[in-house]
N, C-alpha and C. Protein backbone atom coordinates (compact mmCIF):
# COMPACT_ATOMS: atom_id res chain seq x y z
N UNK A 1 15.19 -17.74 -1.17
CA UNK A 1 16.17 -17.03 -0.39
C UNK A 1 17.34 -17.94 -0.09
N UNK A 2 18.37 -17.35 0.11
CA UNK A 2 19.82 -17.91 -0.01
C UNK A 2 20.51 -17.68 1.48
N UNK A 3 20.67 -18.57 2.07
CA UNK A 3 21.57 -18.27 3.77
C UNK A 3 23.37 -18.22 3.59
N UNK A 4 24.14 -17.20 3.64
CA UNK A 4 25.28 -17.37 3.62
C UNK A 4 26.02 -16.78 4.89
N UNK A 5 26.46 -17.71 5.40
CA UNK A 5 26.67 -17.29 6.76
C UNK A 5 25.85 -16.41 8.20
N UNK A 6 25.92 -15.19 7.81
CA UNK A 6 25.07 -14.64 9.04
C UNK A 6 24.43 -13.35 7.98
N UNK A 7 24.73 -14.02 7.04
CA UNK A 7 23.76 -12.74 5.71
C UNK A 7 22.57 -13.51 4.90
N UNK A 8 21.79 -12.62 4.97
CA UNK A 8 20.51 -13.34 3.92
C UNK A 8 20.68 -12.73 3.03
N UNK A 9 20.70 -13.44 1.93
CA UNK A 9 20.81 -12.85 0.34
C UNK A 9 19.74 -12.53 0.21
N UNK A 10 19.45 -11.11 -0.59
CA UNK A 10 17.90 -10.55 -1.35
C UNK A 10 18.39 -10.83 -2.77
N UNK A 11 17.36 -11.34 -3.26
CA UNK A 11 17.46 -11.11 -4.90
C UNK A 11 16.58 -10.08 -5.71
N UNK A 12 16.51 -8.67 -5.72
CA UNK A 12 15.43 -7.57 -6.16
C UNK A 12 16.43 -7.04 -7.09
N UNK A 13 16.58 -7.17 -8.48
CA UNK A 13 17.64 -6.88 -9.30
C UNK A 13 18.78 -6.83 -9.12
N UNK A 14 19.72 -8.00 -7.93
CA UNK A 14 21.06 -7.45 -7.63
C UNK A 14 20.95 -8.57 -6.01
N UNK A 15 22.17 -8.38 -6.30
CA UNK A 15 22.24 -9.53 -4.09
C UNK A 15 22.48 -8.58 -3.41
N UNK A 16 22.04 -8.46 -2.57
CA UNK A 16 22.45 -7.39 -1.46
C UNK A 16 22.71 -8.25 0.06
N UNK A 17 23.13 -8.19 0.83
CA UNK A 17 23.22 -9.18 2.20
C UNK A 17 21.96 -8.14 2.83
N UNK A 18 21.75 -8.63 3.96
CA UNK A 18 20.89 -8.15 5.26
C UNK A 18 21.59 -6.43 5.59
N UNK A 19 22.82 -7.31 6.12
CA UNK A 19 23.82 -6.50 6.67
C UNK A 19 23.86 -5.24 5.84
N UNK A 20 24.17 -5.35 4.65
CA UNK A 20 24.03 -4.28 3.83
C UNK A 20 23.16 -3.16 3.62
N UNK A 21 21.97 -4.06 4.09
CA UNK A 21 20.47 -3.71 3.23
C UNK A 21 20.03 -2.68 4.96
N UNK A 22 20.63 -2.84 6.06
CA UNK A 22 20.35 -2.33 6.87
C UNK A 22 20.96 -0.74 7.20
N UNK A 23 22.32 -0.85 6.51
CA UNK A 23 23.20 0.56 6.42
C UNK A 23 22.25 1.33 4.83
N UNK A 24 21.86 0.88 4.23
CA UNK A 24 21.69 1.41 2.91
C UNK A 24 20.86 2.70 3.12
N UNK A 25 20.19 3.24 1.55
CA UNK A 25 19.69 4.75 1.24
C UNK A 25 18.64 4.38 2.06
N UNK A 26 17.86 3.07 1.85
CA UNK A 26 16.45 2.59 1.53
C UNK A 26 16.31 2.77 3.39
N UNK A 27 17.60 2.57 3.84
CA UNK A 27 17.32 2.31 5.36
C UNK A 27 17.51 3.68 6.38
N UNK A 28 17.77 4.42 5.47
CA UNK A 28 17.92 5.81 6.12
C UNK A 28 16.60 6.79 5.83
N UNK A 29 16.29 6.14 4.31
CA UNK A 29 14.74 6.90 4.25
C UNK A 29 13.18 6.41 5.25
N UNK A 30 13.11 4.56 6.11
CA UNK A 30 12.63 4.73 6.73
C UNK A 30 12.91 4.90 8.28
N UNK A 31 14.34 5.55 8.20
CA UNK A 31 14.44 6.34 9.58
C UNK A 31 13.96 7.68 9.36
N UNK A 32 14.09 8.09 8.24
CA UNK A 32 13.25 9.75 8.44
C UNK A 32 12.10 9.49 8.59
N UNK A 33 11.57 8.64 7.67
CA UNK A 33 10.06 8.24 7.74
C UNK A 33 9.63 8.12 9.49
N UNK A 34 10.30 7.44 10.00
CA UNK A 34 9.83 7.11 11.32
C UNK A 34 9.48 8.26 11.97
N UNK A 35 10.78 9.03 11.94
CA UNK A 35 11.36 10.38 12.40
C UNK A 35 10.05 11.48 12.45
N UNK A 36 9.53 11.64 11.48
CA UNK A 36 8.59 12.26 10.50
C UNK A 36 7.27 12.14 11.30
N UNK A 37 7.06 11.07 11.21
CA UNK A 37 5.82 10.35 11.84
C UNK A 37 5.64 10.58 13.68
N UNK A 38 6.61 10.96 14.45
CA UNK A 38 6.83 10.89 15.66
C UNK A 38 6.11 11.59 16.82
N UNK A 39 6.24 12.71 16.02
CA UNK A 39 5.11 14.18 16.65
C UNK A 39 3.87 13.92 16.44
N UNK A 40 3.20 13.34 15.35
CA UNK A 40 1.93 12.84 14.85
C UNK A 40 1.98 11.18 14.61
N UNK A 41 1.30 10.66 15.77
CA UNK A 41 1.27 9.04 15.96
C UNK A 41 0.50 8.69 14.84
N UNK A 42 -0.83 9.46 15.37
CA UNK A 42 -2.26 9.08 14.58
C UNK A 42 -2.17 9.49 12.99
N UNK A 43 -1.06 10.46 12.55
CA UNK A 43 -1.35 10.53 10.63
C UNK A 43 -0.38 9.29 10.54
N UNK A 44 0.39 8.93 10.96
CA UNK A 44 0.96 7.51 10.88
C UNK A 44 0.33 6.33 10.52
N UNK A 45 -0.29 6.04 11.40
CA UNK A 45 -1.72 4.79 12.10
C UNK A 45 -2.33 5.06 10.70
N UNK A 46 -3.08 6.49 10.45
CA UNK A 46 -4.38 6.79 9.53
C UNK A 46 -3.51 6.55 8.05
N UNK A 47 -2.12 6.79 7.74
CA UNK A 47 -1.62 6.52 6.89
C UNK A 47 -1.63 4.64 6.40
N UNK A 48 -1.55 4.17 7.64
CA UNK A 48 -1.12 2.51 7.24
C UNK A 48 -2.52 2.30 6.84
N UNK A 49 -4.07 3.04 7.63
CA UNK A 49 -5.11 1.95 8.23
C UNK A 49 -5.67 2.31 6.15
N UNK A 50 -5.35 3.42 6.09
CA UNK A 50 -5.59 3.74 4.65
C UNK A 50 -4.99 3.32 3.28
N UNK A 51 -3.77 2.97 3.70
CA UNK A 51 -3.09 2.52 3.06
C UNK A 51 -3.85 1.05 2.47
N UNK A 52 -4.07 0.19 3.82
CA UNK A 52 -4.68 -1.23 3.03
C UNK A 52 -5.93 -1.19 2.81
N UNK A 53 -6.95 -0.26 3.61
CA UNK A 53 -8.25 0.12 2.74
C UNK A 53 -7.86 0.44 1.21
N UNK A 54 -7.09 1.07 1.17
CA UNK A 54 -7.20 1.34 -0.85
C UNK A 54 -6.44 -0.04 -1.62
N UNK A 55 -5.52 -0.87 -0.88
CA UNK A 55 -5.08 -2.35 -1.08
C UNK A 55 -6.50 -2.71 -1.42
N UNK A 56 -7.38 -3.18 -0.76
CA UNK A 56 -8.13 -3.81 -0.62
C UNK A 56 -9.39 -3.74 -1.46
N UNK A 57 -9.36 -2.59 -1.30
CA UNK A 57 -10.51 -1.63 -2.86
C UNK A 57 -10.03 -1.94 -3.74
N UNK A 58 -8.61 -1.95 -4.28
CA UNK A 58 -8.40 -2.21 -5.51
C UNK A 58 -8.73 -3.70 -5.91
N UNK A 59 -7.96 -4.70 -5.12
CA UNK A 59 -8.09 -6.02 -4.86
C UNK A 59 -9.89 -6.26 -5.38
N UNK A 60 -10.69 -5.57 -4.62
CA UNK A 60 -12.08 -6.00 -4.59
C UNK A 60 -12.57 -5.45 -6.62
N UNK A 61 -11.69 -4.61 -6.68
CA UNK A 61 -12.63 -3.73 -7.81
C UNK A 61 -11.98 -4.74 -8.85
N UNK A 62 -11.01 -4.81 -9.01
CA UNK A 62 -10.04 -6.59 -9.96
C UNK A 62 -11.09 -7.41 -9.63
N UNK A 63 -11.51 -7.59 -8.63
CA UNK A 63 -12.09 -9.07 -9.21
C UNK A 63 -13.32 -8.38 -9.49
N UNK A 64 -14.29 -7.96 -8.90
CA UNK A 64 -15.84 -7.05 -9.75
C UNK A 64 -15.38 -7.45 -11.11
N UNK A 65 -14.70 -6.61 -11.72
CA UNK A 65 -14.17 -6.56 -13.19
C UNK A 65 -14.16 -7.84 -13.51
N UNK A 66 -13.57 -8.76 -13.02
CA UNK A 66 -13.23 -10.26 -13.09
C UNK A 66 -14.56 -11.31 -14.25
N UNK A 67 -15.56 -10.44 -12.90
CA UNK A 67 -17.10 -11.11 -12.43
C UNK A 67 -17.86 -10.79 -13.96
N UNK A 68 -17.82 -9.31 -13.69
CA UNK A 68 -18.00 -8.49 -14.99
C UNK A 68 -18.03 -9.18 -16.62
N UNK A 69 -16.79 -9.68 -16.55
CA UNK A 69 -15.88 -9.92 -17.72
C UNK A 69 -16.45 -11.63 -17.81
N UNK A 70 -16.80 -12.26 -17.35
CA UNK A 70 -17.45 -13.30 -16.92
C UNK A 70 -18.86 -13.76 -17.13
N UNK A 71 -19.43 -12.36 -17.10
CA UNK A 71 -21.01 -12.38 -16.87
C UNK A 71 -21.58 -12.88 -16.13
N UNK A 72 -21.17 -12.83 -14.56
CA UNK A 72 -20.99 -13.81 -13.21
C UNK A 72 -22.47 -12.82 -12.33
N UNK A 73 -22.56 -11.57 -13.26
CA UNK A 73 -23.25 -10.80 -12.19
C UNK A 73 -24.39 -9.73 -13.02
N UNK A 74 -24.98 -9.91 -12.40
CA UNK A 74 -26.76 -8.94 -13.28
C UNK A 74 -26.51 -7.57 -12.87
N UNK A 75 -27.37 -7.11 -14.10
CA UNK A 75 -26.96 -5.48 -14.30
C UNK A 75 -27.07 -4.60 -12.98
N UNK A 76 -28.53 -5.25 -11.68
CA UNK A 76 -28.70 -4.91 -10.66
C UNK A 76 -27.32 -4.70 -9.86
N UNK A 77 -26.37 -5.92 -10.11
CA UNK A 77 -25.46 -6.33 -8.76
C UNK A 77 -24.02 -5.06 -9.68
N UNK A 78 -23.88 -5.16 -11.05
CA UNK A 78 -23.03 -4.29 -11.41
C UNK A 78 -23.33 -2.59 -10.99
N UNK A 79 -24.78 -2.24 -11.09
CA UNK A 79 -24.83 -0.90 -10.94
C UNK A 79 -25.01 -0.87 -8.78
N UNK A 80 -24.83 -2.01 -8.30
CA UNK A 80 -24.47 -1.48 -6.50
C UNK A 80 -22.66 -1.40 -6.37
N UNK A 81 -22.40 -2.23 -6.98
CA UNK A 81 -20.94 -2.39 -7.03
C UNK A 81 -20.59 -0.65 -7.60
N UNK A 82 -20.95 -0.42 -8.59
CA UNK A 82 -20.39 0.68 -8.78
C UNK A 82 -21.15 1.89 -8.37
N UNK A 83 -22.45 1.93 -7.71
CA UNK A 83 -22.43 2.81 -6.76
C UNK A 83 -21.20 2.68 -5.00
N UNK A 84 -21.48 1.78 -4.70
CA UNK A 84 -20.79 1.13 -3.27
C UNK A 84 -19.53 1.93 -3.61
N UNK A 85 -18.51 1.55 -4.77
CA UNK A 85 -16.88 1.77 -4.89
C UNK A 85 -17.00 3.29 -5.16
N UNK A 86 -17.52 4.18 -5.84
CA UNK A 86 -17.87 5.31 -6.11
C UNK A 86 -18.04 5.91 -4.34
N UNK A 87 -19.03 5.29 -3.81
CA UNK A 87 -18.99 6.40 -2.25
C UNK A 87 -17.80 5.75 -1.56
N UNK A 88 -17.45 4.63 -1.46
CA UNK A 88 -16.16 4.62 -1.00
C UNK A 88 -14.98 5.24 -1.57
N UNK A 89 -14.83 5.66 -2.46
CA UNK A 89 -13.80 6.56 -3.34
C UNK A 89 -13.46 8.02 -2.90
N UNK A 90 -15.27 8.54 -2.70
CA UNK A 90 -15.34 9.77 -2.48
C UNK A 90 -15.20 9.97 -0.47
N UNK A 91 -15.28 8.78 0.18
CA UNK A 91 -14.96 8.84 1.91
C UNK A 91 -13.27 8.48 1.84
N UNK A 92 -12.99 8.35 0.49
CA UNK A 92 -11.36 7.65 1.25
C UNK A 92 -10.66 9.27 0.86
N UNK A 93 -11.30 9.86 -0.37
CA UNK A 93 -10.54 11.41 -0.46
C UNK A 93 -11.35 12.33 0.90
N UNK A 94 -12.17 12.00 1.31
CA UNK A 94 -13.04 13.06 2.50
C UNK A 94 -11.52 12.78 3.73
N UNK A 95 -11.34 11.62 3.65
CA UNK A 95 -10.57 10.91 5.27
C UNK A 95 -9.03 11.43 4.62
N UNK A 96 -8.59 11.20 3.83
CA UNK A 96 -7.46 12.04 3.21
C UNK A 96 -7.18 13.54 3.52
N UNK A 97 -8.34 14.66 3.29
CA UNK A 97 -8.17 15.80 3.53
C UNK A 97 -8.01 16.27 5.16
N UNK A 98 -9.07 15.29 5.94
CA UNK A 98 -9.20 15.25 7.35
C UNK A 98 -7.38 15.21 7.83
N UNK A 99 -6.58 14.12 7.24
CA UNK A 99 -5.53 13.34 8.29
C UNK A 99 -4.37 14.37 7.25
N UNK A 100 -4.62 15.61 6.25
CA UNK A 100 -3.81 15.85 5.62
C UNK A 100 -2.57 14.91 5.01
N UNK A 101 -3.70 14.22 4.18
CA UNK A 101 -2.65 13.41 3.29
C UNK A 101 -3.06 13.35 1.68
N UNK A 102 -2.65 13.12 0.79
CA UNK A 102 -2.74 12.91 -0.38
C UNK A 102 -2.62 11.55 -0.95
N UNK A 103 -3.24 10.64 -2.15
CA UNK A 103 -3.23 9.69 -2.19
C UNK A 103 -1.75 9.07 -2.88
N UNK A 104 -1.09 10.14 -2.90
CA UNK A 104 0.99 9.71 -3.04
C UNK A 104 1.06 9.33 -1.58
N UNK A 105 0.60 9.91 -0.94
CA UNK A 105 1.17 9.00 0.56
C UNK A 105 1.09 7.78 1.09
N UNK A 106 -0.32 7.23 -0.37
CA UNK A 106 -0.34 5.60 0.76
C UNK A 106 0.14 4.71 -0.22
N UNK A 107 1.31 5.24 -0.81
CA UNK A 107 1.95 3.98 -1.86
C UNK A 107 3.02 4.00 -1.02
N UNK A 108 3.21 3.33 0.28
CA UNK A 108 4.17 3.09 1.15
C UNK A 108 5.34 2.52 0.16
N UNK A 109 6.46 2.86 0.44
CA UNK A 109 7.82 2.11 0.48
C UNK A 109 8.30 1.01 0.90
N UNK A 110 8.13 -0.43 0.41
CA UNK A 110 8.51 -1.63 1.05
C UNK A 110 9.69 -2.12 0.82
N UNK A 111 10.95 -1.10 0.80
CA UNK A 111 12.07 -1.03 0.78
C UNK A 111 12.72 -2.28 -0.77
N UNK A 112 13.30 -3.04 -0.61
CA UNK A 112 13.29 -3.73 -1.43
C UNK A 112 12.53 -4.26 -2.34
N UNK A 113 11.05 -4.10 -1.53
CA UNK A 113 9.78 -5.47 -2.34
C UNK A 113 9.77 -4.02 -3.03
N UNK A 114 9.67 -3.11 -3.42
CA UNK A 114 9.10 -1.71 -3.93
C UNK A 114 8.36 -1.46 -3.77
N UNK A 115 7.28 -0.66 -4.30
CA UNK A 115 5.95 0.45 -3.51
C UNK A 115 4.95 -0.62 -3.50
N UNK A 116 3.84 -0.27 -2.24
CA UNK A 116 2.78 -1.04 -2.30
C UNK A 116 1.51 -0.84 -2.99
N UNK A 117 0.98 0.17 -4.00
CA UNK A 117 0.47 0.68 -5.11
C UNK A 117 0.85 0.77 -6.30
């Protein structure tokens, strides 16, 4: 990162200052977002808390595969792993229908960094 005066340079295909990056599209879409979210605290909350549960599943199921690919792990420990990720798969779509969300909703927008999925 680059300091030029009272602007921080981003480098995400292009310089943009702070200053900039605060008037922009990216910064008006998470004011609706906020906006959106206001009447309903908790599909908010259940949006983020879900959001890094499926981070984290994925994260875990990359390395399984890792292990896998390795021969790090006996046929026992491969067939809990893929029972375990299988019922967690099927509670993260159960908790989805509950908070009315779809799994397009938890590829949050990290404005510049781009989506988190």
């Amino acid at each position: 990162m680059n300091f030029e005066e009272d602007n921080l340079i981003i480098s995400a295909g292009g310089e943009q200052s702070f200053r900039e990056l605060l008037t922009d599209e990216a910064s008006h879409k998470r004011q609706q977002a906020v906006n959106a979210e206001l009447g309903h605290p908790e599909k908010g909350l259940a949006k983020l808390v879900l959001t890094l549960i499926e981070l984290l599943r994925r994260l875990l199921e990359q390395e399984a595969l890792r292990q896998i690919d390795r021969n790090q792990l006996t046929d026992l420990e491969i067939e809990r792993l893929g029972s375990a990720f299988e019922q967690l798969d099927q509670r993260m779509h159960e908790l989805l229908l509950i908070f009315g969300l779809d799994s397009q909703d938890l590829n949050l927008d990290l404005g510049p960094l781009g989506r988190i999925l």
